[in-house]
Protein backbone atom coordinates (compact mmCIF):
# COMPACT_ATOMS: atom_id res chain seq x y z
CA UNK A 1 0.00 0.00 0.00
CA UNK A 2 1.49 3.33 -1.02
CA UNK A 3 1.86 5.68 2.35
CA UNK A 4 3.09 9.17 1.33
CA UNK A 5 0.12 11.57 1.10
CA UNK A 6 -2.16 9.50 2.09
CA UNK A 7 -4.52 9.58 5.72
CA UNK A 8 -4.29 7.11 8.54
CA UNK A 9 -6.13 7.15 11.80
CA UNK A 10 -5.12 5.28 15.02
CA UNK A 11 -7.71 4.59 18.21
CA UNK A 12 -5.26 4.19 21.52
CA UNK A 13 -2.70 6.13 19.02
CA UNK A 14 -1.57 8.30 22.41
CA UNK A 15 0.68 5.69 23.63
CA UNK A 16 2.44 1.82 23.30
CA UNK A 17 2.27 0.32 19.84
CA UNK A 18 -0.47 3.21 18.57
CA UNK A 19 1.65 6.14 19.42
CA UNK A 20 5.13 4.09 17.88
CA UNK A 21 2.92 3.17 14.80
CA UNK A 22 1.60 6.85 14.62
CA UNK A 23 5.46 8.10 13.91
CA UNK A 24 6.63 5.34 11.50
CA UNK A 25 3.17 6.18 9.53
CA UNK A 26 3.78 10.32 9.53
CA UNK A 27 7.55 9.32 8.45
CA UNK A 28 6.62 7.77 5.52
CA UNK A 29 4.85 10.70 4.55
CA UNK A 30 0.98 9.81 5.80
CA UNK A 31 -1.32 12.59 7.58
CA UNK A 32 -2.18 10.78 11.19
CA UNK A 33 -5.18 11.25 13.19
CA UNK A 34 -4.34 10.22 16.49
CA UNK A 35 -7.49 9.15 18.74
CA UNK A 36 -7.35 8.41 22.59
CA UNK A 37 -9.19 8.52 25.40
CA UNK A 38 -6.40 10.63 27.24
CA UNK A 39 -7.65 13.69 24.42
CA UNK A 40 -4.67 15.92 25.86
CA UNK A 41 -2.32 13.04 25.13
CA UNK A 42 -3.82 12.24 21.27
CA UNK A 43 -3.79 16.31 20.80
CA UNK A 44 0.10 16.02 22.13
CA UNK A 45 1.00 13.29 20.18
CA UNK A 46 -0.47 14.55 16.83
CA UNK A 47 0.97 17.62 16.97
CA UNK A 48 4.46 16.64 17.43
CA UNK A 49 3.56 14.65 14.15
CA UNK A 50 1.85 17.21 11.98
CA UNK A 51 -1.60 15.97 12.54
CA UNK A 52 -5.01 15.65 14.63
CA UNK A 53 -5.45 14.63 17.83
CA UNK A 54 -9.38 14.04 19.12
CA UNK A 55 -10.55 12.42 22.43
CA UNK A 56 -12.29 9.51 21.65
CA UNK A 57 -14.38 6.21 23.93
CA UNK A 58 -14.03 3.89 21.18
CA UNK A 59 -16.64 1.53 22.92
CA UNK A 60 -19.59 4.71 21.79
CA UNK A 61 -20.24 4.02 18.01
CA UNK A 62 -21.09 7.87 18.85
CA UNK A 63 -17.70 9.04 19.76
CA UNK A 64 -16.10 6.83 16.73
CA UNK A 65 -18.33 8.32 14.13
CA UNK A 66 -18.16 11.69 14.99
CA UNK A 67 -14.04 10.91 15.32
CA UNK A 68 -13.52 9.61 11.88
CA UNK A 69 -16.23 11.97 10.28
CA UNK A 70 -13.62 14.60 11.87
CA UNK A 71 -10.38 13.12 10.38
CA UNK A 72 -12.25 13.28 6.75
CA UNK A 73 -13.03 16.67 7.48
CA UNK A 74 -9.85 17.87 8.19
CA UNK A 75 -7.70 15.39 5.68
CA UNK A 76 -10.45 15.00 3.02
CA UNK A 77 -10.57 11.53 3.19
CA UNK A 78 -9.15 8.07 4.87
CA UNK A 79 -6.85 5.42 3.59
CA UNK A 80 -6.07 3.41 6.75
CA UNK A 81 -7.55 2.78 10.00
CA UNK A 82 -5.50 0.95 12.66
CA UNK A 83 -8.11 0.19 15.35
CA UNK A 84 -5.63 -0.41 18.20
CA UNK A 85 -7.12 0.58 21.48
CA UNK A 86 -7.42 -2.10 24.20
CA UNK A 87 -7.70 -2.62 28.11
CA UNK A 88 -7.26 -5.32 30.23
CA UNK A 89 -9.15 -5.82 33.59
CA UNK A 90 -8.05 -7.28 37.32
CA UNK A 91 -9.78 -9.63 38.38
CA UNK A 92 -9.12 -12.76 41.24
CA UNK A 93 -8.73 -15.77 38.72
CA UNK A 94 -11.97 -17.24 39.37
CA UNK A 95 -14.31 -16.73 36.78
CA UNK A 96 -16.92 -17.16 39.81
CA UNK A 97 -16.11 -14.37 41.12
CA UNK A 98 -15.91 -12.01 37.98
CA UNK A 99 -16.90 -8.36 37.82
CA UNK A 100 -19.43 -8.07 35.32
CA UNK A 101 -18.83 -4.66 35.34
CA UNK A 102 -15.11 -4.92 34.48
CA UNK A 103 -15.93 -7.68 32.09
CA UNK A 104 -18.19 -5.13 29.80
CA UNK A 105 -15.01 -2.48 30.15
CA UNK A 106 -12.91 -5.35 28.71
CA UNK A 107 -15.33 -6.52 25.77
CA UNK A 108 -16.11 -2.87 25.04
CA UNK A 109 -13.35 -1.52 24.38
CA UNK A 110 -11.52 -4.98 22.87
CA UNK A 111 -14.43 -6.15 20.51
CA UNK A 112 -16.94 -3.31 20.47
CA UNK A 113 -14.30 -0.79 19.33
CA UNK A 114 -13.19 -2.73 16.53
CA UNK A 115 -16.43 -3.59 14.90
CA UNK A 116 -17.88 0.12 15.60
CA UNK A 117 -14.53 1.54 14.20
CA UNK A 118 -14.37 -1.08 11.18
CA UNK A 119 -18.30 0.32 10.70
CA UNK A 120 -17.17 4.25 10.27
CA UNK A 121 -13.84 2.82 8.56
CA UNK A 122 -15.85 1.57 5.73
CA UNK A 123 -18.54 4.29 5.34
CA UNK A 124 -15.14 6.58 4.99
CA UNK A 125 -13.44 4.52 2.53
CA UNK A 126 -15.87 4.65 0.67
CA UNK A 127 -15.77 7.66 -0.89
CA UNK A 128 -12.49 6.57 -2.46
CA UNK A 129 -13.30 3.99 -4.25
CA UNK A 130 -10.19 3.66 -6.67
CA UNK A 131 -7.56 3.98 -3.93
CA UNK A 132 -6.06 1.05 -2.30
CA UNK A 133 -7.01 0.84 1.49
CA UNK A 134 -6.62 -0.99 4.52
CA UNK A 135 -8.19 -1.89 7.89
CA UNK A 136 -5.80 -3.25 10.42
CA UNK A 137 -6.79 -4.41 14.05
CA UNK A 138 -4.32 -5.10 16.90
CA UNK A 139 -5.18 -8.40 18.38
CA UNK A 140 -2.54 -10.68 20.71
CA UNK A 141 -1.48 -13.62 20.44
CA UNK A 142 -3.95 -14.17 22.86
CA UNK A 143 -6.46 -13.89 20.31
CA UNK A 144 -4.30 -17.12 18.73
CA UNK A 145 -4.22 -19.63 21.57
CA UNK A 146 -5.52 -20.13 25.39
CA UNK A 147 -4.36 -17.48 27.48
CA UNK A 148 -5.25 -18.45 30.97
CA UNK A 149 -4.30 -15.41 33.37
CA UNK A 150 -7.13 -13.69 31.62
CA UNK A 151 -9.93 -15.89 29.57
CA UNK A 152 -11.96 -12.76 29.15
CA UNK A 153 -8.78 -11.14 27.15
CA UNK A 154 -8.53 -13.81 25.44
CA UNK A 155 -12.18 -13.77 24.52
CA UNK A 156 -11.86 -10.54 23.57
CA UNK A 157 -8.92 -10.91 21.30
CA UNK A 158 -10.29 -14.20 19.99
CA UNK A 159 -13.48 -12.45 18.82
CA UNK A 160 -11.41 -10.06 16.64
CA UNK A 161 -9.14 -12.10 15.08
CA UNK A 162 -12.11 -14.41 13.86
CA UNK A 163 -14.43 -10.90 13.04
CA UNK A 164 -11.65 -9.31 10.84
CA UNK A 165 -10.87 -12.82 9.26
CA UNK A 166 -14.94 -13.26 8.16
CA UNK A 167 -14.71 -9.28 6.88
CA UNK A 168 -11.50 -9.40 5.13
CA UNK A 169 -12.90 -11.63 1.96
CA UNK A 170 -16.12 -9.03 1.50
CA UNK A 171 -13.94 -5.77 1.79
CA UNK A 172 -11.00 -6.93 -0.85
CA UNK A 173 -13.55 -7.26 -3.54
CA UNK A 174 -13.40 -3.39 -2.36
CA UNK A 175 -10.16 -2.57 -2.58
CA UNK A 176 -10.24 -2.31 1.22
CA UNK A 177 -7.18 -4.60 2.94
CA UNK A 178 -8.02 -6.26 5.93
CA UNK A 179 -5.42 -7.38 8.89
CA UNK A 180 -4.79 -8.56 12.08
CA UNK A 181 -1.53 -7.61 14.35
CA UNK A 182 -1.19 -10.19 17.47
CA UNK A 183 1.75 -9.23 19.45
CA UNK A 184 3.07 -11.19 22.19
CA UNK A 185 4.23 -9.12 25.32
CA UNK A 186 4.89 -5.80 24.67
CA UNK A 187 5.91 -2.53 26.50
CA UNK A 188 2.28 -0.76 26.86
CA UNK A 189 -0.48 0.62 29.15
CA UNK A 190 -1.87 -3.00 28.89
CA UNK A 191 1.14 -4.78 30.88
CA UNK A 192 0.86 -1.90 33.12
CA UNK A 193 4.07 -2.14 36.05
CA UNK A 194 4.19 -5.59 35.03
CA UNK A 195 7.30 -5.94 32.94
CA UNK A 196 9.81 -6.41 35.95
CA UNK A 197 7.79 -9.31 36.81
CA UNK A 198 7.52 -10.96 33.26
CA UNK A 199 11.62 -10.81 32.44
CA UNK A 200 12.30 -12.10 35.64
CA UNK A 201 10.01 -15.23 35.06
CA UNK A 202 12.45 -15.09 31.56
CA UNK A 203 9.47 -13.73 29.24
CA UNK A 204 10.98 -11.26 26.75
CA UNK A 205 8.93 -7.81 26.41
CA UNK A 206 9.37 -6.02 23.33
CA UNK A 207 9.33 -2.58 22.47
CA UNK A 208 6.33 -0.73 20.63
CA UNK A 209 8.32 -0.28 17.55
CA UNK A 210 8.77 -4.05 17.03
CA UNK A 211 4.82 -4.18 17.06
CA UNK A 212 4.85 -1.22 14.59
CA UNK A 213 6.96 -2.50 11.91
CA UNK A 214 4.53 -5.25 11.79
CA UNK A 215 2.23 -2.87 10.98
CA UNK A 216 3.91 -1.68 7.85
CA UNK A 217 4.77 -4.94 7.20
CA UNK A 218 1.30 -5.83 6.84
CA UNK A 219 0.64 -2.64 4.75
CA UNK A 220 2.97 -3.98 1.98
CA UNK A 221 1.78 -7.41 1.95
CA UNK A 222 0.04 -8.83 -1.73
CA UNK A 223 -3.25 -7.92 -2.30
CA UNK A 224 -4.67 -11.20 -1.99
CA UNK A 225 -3.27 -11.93 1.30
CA UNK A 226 -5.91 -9.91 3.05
CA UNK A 227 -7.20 -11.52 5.56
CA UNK A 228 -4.26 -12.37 7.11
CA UNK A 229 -3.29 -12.45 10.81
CA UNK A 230 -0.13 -11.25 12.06
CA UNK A 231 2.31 -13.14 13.97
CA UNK A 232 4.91 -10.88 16.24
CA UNK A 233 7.07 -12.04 19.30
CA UNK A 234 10.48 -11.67 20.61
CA UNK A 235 13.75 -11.69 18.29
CA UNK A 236 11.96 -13.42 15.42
CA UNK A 237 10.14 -10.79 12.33
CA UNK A 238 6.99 -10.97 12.14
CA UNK A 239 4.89 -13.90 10.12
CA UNK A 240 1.40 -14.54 8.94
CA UNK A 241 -0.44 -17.64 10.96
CA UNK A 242 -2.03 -20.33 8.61
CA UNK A 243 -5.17 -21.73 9.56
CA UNK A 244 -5.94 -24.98 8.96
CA UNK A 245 -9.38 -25.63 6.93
CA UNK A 246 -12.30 -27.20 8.34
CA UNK A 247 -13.65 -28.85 5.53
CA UNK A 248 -17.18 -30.29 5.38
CA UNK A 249 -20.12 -29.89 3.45
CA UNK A 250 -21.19 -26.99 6.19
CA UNK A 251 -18.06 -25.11 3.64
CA UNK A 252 -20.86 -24.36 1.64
CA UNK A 253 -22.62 -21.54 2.87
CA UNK A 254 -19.44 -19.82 4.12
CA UNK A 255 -19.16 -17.42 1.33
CA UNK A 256 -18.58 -14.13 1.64
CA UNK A 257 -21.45 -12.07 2.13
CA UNK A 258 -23.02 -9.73 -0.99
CA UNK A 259 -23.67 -5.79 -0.09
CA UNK A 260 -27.10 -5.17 0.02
């Protein structure tokens, strides 16, 4: 996907692997709206970049429409969204004993944010029809395999792996790139005062910029690898997961749904 002179927005773009992908994007040449809950943080981050910064709750389809309505606005149109933003909640370990309040923060902000921002991604792109595009969504590897300190994470990321895989075959008849980032442990609000913990238990953490050239790794993929789920850990670059098929007669109906 060509970058330079082109518009890319980021939700949780303020810090971790938004704010690292937010520079590498504005240094090869793309105009970044930066969205965040912290707005002061966004605003700060953009403007040290050359671009917008809005306060955004990406679980109020609300907040995310009025957001990316903004960045068209103020850029004319959008080329990439990289629907980043995610929490993680505390909780004992015993799913008996689980806030159900803290459980809606997590699937909010993990699943709702993606499919509302994916929604006003689409109605944007749209307006450019002949220009390549591309939705990317940050997942974890959690989203890849049973993470048991935290099954509702997991459930989360799980849900939008599988989501952006069933949209990705749709959108490329499009023009509109779908893919999924799953990091392993990385440097961000999410691991919170957690890394001296994890390295001393011999779990590498990596930086935000290892997650980001992921990103634009993904960005200059083929065209017909859309779809395609991200792979990044520790000393290793990143790689696409294959999924095995499940084949069956059920195969049948899973074809990619027609725009009405």
């Amino acid at each position: 996907m060509r970058l330079a002179g082109r518009v890319a927005l980021i939700t949780g773009g303020a810090s971790g692997i938004g704010r690292a992908t937010a520079v590498r994007l504005a240094a090869a040449g793309m105009r970044v709206c930066v969205l965040d809950l912290d707005g002061a943080a966004a605003t700060a981050v953009a403007a040290s970049l050359g671009g917008i910064g809005l306060c955004c709750d990406v679980t109020d389809p609300d907040q995310i429409d009025e957001a990316f309505d903004a960045c068209v606005a103020e850029f004319g149109g959008l080329d990439l969204a990289f629907l980043n933003a995610g929490v993680t909640i505390e909780w004992s370990g015993d799913i008996g004993s689980l806030d159900l309040h803290e459980y809606r923060k997590s699937f909010g902000v993990n699943v709702d944010g993606v499919v509302f921002g994916v929604r006003a991604a689409v109605r944007a792109m749209r307006s450019r029809p002949d220009a390549d595009r591309a939705i990317l969504a940050t997942a974890s590897l959690a989203g890849l395999m049973p993470w048991y300190p935290d099954p509702v994470y997991a459930l989360g990321k799980h849900a939008v792996v599988g989501f952006m895989r069933s949209v990705a075959p749709s959108l490329a008849a499009e023009g509109i790139a779908v893919h999924t980032i799953c990091p392993g442990i990385t440097e961000t609000g999410v691991l919170g005062d957690r890394r001296p913990l994890v390295e001393r238990i011999g779990v590498p953490v990596m930086e935000p910029e290892t997650v980001a050239d992921a990103v634009l790794a993904a960005l200059d993929a083929a065209s017909d690898a859309a779809g395609s789920c991200w792979v990044v850990q520790h000393g290793t670059p990143p790689w696409t997961m294959d999924f095995p098929a499940v084949d069956g007669p059920d195969s049948r109906l899973n074809v990619p749904a027609a725009r009405r």
